[in-house]
Every structure is written in C-alpha cells, then in structure tokens.
C-alpha atoms as a PDB file:
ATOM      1  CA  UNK A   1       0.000   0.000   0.000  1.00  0.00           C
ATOM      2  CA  UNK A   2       1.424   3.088  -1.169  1.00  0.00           C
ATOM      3  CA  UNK A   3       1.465   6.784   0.681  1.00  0.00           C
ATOM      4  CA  UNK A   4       0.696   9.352  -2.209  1.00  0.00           C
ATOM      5  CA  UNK A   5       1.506  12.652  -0.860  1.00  0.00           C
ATOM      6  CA  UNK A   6      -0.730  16.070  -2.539  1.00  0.00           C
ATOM      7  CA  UNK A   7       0.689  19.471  -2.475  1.00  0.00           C
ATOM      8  CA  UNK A   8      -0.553  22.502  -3.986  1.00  0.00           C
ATOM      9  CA  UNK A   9       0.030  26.206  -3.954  1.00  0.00           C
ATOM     10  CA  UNK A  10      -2.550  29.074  -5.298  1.00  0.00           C
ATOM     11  CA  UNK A  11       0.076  31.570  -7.229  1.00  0.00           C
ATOM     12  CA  UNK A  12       3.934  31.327  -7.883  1.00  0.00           C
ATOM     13  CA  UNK A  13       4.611  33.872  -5.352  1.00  0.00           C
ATOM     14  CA  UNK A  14       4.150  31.092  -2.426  1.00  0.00           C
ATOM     15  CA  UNK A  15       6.142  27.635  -1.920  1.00  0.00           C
ATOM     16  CA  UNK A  16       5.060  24.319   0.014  1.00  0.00           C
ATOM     17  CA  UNK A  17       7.055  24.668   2.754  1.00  0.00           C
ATOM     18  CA  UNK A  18       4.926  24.677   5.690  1.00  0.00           C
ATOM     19  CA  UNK A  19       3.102  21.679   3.832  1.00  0.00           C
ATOM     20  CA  UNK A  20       6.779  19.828   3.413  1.00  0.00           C
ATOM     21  CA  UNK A  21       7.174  20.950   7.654  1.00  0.00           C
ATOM     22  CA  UNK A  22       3.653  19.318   8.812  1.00  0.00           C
ATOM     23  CA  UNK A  23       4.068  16.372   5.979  1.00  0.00           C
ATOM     24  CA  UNK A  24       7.728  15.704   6.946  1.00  0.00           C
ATOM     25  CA  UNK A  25       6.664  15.765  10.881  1.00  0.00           C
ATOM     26  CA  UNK A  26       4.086  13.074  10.142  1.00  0.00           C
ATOM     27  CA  UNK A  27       6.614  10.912   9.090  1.00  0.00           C
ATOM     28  CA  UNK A  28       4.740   9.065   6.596  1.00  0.00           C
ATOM     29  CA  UNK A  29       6.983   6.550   5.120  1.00  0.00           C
ATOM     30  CA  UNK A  30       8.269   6.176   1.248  1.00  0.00           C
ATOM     31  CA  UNK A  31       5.696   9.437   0.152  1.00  0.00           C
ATOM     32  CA  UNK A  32       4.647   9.120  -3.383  1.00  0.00           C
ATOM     33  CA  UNK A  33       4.381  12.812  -4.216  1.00  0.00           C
ATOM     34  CA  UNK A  34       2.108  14.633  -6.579  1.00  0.00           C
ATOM     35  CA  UNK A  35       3.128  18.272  -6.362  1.00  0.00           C
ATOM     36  CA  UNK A  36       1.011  20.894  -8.774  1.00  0.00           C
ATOM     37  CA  UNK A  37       2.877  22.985 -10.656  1.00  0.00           C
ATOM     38  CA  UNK A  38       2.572  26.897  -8.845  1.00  0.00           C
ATOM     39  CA  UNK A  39      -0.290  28.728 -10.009  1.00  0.00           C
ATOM     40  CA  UNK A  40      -2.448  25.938 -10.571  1.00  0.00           C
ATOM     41  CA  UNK A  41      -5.790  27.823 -10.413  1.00  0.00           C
ATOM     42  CA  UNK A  42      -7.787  26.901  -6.819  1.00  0.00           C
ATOM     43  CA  UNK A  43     -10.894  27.498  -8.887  1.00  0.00           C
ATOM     44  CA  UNK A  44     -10.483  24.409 -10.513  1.00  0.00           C
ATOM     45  CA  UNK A  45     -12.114  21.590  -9.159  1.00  0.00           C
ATOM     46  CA  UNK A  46      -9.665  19.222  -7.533  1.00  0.00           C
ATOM     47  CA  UNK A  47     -10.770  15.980  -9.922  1.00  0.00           C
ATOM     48  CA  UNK A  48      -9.637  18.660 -12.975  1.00  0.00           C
ATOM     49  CA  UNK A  49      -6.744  19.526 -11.355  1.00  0.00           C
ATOM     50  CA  UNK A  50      -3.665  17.864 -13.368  1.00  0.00           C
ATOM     51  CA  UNK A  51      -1.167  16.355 -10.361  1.00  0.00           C
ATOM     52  CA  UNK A  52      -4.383  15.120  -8.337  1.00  0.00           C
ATOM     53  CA  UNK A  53      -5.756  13.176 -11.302  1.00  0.00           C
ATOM     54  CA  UNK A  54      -2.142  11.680 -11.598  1.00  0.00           C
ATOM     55  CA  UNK A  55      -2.096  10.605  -8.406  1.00  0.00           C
ATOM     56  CA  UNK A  56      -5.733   8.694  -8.684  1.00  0.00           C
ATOM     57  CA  UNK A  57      -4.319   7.382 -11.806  1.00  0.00           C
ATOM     58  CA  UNK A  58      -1.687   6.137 -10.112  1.00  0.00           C
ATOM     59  CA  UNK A  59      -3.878   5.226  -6.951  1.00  0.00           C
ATOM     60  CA  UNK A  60      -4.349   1.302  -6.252  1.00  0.00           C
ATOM     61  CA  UNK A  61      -6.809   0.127  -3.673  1.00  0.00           C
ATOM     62  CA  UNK A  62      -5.422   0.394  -0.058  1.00  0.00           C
ATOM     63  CA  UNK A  63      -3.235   3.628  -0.896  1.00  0.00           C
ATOM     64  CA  UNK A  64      -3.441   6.478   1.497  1.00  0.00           C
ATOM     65  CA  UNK A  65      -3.703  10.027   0.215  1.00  0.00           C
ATOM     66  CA  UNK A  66      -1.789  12.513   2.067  1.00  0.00           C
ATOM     67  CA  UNK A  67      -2.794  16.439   2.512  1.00  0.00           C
ATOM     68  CA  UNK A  68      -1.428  19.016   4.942  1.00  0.00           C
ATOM     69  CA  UNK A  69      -4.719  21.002   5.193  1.00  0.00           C
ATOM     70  CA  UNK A  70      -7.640  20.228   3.699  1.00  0.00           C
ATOM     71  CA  UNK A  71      -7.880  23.759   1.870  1.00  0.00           C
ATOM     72  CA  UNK A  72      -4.746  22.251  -0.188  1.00  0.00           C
ATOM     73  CA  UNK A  73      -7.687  19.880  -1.690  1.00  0.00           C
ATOM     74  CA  UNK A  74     -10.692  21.287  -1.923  1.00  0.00           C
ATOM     75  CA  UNK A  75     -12.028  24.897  -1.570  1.00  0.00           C
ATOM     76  CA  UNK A  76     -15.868  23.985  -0.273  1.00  0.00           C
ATOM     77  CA  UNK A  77     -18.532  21.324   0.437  1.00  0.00           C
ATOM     78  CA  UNK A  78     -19.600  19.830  -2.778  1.00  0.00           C
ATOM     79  CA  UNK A  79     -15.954  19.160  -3.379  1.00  0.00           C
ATOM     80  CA  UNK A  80     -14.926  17.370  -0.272  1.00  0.00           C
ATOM     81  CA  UNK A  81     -18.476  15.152  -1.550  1.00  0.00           C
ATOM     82  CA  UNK A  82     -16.852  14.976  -4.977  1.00  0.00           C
ATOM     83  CA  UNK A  83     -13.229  13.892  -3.636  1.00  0.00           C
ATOM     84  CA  UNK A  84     -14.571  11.880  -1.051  1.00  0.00           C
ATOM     85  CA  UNK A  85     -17.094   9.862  -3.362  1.00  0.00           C
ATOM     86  CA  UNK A  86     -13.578   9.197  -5.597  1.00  0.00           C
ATOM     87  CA  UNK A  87     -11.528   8.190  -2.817  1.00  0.00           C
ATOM     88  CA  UNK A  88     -14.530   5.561  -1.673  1.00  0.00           C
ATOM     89  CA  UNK A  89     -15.167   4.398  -4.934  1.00  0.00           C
ATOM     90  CA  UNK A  90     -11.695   3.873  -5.748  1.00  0.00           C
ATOM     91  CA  UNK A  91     -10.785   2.209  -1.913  1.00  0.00           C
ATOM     92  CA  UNK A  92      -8.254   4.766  -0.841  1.00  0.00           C
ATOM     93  CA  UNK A  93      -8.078   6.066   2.350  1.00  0.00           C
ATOM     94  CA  UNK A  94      -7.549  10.409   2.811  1.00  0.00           C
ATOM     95  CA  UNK A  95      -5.384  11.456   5.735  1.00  0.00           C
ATOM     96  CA  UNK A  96      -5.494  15.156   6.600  1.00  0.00           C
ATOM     97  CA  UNK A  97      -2.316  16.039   8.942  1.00  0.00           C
ATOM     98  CA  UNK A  98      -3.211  19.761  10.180  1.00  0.00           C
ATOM     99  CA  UNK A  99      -4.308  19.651  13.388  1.00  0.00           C
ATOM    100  CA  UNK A 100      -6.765  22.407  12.504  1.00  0.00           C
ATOM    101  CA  UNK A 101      -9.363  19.583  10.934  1.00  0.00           C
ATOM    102  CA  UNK A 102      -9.131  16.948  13.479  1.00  0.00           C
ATOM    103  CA  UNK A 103     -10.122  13.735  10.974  1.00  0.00           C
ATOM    104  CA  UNK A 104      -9.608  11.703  14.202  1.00  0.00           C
ATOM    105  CA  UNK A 105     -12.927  12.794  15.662  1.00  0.00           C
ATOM    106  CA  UNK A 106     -14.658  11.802  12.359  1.00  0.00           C
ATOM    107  CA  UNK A 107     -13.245   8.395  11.993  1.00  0.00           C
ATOM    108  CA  UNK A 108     -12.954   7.881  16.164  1.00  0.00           C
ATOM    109  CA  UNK A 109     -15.694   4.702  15.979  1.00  0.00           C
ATOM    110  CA  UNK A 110     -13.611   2.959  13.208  1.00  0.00           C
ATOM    111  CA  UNK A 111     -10.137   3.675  13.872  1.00  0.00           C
ATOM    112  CA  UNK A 112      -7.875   3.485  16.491  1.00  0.00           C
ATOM    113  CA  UNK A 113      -7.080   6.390  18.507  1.00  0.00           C
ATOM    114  CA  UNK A 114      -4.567   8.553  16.708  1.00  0.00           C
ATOM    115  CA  UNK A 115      -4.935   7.151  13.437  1.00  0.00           C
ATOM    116  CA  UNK A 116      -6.028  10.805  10.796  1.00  0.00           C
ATOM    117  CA  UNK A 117      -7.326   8.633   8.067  1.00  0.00           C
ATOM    118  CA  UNK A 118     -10.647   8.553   6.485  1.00  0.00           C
ATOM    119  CA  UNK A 119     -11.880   5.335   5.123  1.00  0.00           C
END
C-alpha cells in the first residue's frame, strides 16, 4: 500500500514549505508525491486539477492520500463530496495532517485512537 503525498500552492509567489514541515513531521513513510505545478488555479475543481488526477491514476486500492490542510484539496462542500465519493469508490483512504481539521474525531468509531485517516 502506497502513501501518495498532494501538495498545492494558489500563485507562484508562495512555496510548500509549511506543507513539506507538517508532511515531513508526520513521518509518513516512502511518500509518493504529486506536487502541482505553482499557479495551478484553486478554482479548478480538484478531480480537474492535473497532479491530483495523476495521483488517482496512479492510486491502487489500499493507498493512502496525504494532505497538509484540507484547503490544499478542496475549496468547499460539494468538493470534499466529490473527492470523497472518488476516494470511496476507488478504496483509498484520505489522511489530513493539520491539526486544525481533526479527521480523528470523524473516523474515532472505526479507527484506532490517533490514526487521521478517512476510510
């Protein structure tokens, strides 16, 4: 099972650096990384976005998907539905590491204490 690591910036003025500090302190081992290109418009939606539908290409059953902050995926509600309906349907598992969006209290009566992943 692969870790497939997303990172995205809005312009070409900003760099991923905070999301290498809180992805590199979560120690996820061997990260596959999908990195958009700077400027990548947010207003795309993330399935149209060109690294993300890379990594689902890539993506086999059992793979974890690896964000920083969930902002770095989606920009509202009917795209975490959208993302989240892809990552079920496909069997991959989404694990947020910001402590800002605590996924642990949303997956706390199927996974073990500690765990950030979303089935």
């Amino acid at each position: 099972m692969a870790n497939l690591v997303y990172k995205r910036v809005s312009t070409d003025q900003q760099s991923t650096d905070r999301q290498n500090l809180v992805l590199a302190e979560a120690g996820i081992e061997d990260p596959v990384v999908f990195e958009e290109d700077p400027g990548t418009s947010s207003r795309l939606h993330p399935l149209q976005r060109p690294k993300f539908s890379e990594l689902l290409t890539y993506a086999r059953p059992g793979d974890t998907v690896h964000i920083s902050e969930m902002f770095r995926l989606v920009r509202g509600t009917q795209h975490v539905l959208d993302v989240l309906d892809v990552l079920h349907a496909d069997r991959l598992a989404l694990c947020i590491h910001d402590g800002a969006f605590s996924a642990m209290d949303l997956t706390a009566r199927t996974r073990a204490p500690g765990n950030c992943c979303l089935p």
